[in-house]
Protein backbone atom coordinates (compact mmCIF):
# COMPACT_ATOMS: atom_id res chain seq x y z
CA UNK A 1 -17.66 24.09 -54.25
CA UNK A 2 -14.58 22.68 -52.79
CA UNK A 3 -15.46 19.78 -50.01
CA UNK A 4 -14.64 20.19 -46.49
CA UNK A 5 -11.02 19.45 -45.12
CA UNK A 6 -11.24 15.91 -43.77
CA UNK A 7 -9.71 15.99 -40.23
CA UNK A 8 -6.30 13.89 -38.83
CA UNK A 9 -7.56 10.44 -37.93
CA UNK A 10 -6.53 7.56 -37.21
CA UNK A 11 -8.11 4.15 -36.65
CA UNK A 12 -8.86 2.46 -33.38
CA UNK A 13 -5.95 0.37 -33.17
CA UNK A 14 -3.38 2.83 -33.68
CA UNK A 15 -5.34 4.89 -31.13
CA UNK A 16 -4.57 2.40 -28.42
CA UNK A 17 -0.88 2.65 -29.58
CA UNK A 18 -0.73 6.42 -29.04
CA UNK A 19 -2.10 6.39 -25.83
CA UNK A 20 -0.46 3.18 -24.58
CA UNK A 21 -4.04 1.53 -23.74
CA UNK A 22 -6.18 -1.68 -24.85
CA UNK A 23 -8.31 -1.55 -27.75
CA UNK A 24 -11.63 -1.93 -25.14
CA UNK A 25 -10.40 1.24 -23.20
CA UNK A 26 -9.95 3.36 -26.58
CA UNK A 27 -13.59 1.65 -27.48
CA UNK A 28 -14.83 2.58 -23.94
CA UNK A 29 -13.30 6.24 -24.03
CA UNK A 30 -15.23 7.02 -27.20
CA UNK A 31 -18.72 6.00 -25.43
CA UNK A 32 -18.20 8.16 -23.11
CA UNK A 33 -17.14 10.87 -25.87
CA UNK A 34 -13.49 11.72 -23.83
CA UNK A 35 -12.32 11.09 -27.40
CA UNK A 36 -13.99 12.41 -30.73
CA UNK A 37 -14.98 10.06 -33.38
CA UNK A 38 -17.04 8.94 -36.22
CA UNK A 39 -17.84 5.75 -38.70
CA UNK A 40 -16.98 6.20 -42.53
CA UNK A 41 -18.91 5.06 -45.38
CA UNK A 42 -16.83 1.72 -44.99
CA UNK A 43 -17.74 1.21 -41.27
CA UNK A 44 -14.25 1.57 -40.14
CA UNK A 45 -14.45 4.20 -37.34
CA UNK A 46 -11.68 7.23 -36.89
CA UNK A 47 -10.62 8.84 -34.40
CA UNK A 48 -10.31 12.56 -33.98
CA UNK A 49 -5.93 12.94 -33.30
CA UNK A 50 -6.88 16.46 -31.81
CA UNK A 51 -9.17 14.65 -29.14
CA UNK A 52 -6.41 11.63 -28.84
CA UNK A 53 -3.90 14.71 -27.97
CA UNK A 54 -6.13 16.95 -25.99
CA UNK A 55 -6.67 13.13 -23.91
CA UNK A 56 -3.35 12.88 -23.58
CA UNK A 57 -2.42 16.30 -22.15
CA UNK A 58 -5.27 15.79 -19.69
CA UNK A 59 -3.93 12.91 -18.31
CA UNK A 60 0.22 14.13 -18.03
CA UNK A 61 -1.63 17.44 -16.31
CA UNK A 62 -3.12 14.69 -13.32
CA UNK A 63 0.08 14.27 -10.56
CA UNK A 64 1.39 10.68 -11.46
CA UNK A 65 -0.43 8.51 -8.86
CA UNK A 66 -3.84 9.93 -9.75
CA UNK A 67 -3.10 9.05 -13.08
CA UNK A 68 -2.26 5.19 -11.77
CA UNK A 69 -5.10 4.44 -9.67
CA UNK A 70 -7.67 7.05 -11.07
CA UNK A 71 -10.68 4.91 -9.12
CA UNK A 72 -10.77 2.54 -12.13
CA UNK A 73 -10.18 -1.27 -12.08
CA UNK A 74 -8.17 -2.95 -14.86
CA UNK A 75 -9.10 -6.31 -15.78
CA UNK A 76 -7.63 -8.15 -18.57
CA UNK A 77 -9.10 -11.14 -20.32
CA UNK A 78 -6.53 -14.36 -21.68
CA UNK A 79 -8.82 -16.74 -24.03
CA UNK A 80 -7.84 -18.15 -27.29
CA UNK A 81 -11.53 -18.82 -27.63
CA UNK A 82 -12.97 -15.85 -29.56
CA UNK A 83 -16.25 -16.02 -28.41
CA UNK A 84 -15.44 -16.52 -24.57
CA UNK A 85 -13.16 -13.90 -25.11
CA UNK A 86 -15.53 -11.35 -26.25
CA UNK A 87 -18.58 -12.13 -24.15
CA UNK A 88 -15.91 -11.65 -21.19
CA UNK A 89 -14.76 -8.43 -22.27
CA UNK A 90 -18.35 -6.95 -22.70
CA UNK A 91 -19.55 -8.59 -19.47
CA UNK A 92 -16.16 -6.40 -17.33
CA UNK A 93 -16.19 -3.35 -19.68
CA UNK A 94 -20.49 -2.99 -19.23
CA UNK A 95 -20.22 -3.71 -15.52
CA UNK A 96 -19.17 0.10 -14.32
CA UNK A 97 -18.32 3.06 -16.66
CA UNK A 98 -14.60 2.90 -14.46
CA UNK A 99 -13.69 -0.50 -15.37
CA UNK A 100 -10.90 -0.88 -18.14
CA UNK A 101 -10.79 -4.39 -20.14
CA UNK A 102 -8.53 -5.71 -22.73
CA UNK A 103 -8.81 -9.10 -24.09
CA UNK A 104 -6.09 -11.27 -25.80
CA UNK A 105 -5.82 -14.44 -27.64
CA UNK A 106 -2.91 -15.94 -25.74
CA UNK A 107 -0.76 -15.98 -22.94
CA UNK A 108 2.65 -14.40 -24.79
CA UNK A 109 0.80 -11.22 -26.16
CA UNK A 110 -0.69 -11.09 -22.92
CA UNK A 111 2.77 -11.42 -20.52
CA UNK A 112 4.04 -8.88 -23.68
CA UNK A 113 0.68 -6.13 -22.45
CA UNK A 114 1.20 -6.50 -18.64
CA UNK A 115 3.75 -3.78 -17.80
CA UNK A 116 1.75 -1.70 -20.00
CA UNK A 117 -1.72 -2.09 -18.99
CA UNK A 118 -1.17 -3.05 -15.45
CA UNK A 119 -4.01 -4.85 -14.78
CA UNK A 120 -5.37 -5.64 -11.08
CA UNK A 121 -7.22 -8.63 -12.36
CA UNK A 122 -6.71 -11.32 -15.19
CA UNK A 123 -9.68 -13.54 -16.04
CA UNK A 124 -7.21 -16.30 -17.79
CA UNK A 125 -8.48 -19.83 -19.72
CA UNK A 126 -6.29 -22.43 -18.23
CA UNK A 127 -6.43 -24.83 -21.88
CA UNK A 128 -4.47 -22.42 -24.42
CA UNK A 129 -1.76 -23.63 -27.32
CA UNK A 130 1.88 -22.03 -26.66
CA UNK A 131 1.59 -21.01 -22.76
CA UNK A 132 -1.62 -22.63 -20.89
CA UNK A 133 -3.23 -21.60 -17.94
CA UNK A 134 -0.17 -23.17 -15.24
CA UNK A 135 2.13 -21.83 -17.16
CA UNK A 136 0.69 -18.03 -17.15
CA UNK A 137 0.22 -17.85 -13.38
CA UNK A 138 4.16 -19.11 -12.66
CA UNK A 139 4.93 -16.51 -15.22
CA UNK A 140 2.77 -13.63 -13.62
CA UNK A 141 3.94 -14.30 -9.78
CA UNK A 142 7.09 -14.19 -10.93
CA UNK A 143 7.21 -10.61 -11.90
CA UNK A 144 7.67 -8.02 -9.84
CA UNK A 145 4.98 -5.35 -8.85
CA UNK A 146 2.06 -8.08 -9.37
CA UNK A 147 2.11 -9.21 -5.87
CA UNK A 148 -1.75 -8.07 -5.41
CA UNK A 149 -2.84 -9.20 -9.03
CA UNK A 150 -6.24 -11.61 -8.51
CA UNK A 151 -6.06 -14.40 -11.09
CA UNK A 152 -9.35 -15.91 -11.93
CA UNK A 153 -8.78 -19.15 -13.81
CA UNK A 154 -11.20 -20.42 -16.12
CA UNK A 155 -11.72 -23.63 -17.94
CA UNK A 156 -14.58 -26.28 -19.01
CA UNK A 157 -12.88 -29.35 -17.84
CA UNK A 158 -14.62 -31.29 -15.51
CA UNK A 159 -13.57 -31.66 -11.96
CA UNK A 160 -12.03 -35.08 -12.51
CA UNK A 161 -9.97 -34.05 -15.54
CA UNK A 162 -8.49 -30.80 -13.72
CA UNK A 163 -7.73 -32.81 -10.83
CA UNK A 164 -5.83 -35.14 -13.50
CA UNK A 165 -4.28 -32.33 -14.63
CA UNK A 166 -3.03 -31.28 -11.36
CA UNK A 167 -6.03 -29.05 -10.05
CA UNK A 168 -6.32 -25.34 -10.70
CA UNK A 169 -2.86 -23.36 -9.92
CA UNK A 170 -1.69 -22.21 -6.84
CA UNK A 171 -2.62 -18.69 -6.20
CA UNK A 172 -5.97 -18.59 -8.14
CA UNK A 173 -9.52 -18.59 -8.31
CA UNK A 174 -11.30 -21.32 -10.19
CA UNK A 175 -14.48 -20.66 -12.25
CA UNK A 176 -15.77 -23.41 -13.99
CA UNK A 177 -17.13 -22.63 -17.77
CA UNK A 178 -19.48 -21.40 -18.83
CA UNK A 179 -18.98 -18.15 -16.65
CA UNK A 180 -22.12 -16.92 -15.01
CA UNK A 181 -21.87 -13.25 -16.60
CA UNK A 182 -24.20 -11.76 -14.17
CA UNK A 183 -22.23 -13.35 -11.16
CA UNK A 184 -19.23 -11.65 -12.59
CA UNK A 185 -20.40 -8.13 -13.17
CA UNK A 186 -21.57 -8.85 -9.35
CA UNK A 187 -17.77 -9.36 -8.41
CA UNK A 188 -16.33 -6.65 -10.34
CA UNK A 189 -18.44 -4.35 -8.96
CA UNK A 190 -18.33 -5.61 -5.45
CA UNK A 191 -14.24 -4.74 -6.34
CA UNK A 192 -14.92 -1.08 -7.38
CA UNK A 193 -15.97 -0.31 -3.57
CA UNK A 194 -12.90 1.88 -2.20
CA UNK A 195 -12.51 -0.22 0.34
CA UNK A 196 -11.89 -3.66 -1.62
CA UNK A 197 -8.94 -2.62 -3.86
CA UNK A 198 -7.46 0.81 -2.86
């Protein structure tokens, strides 16, 4: 007996790639089964390229500013620290069902994401190597079409050392660390009211 045809796959990163989204949204999109997939005997999960193409044609069939605002909030996450980082993304992707969340480990892969993902807020650790916190938010209001972008700032330094440092940047929100994970899902979804972003 012959075994069954294995169908096209493809992992979750190159996912992302095809559709031109985060690795959280692909993650996200497969919860909520808009895209077909399954774990093999490794654990490395596949994804169905029939359901990544089917996804695809959905979305070119909705008229283009549907497609941009769609009802869902974008949030990305800037935080060299891995653990921060995760716990952040899980707290903004487990908030609503319509909240899109990618995460990255510094400040020039995220500037590199932004036309891309578009997000409406950044969550962004001000102490990073390369490009820190000041840096990011000169970089960010300097680009075009992020005029409405909310920057939440993050950081453990006390208030002493950030006023040392110069105080939190002009044009954000400070959050001292830890972040209260509750208070934030509160936020977000305080955001997803029509009203507050649209």
């Amino acid at each position: 007996m012959s075994p069954l045809p294995t169908p096209a796959c493809c992992g979750t990163s190159k996912a992302a790639q095809l559709l031109q989204l985060s690795v959280g949204t692909i993650q996200s999109l497969v919860d909520k089964k808009l895209l077909e997939a399954w774990v093999t005997q490794g654990g490395h999960r596949r994804i169905s390229l029939e359901s990544i193409l089917q996804y695809q044609a959905q979305q070119q069939k909705l008229p283009a500013l549907t497609r941009l605002l769609d009802n869902r909030l974008r949030v990305m996450v800037i935080d060299d620290d891995a653990v921060s980082r995760h716990l952040l993304q899980d707290a903004c992707l487990s908030a609503h069902p319509q909240i899109d969340c990618c995460a990255m480990a510094s400040g020039i892969e995220a500037l590199l994401t932004l036309p891309s993902f578009q997000p409406q807020i950044i969550i962004l650790d001000l102490l990073m190597p390369e490009v820190d916190g000041w840096e990011m938010v000169r970089r960010i209001k300097e680009k075009e079409g992020f005029e409405q972008l909310q920057i939440m700032t993050i950081s453990a330094l006390s208030e002493i050392e950030l006023q040392n440092r110069g105080g939190p940047p002009a044009g954000s929100h400070f959050i001292s660390k830890p972040v209260d994970l509750g208070w934030l899902k509160g936020y977000l979804l305080g955001l997803m009211a029509p009203q507050a972003w649209i």
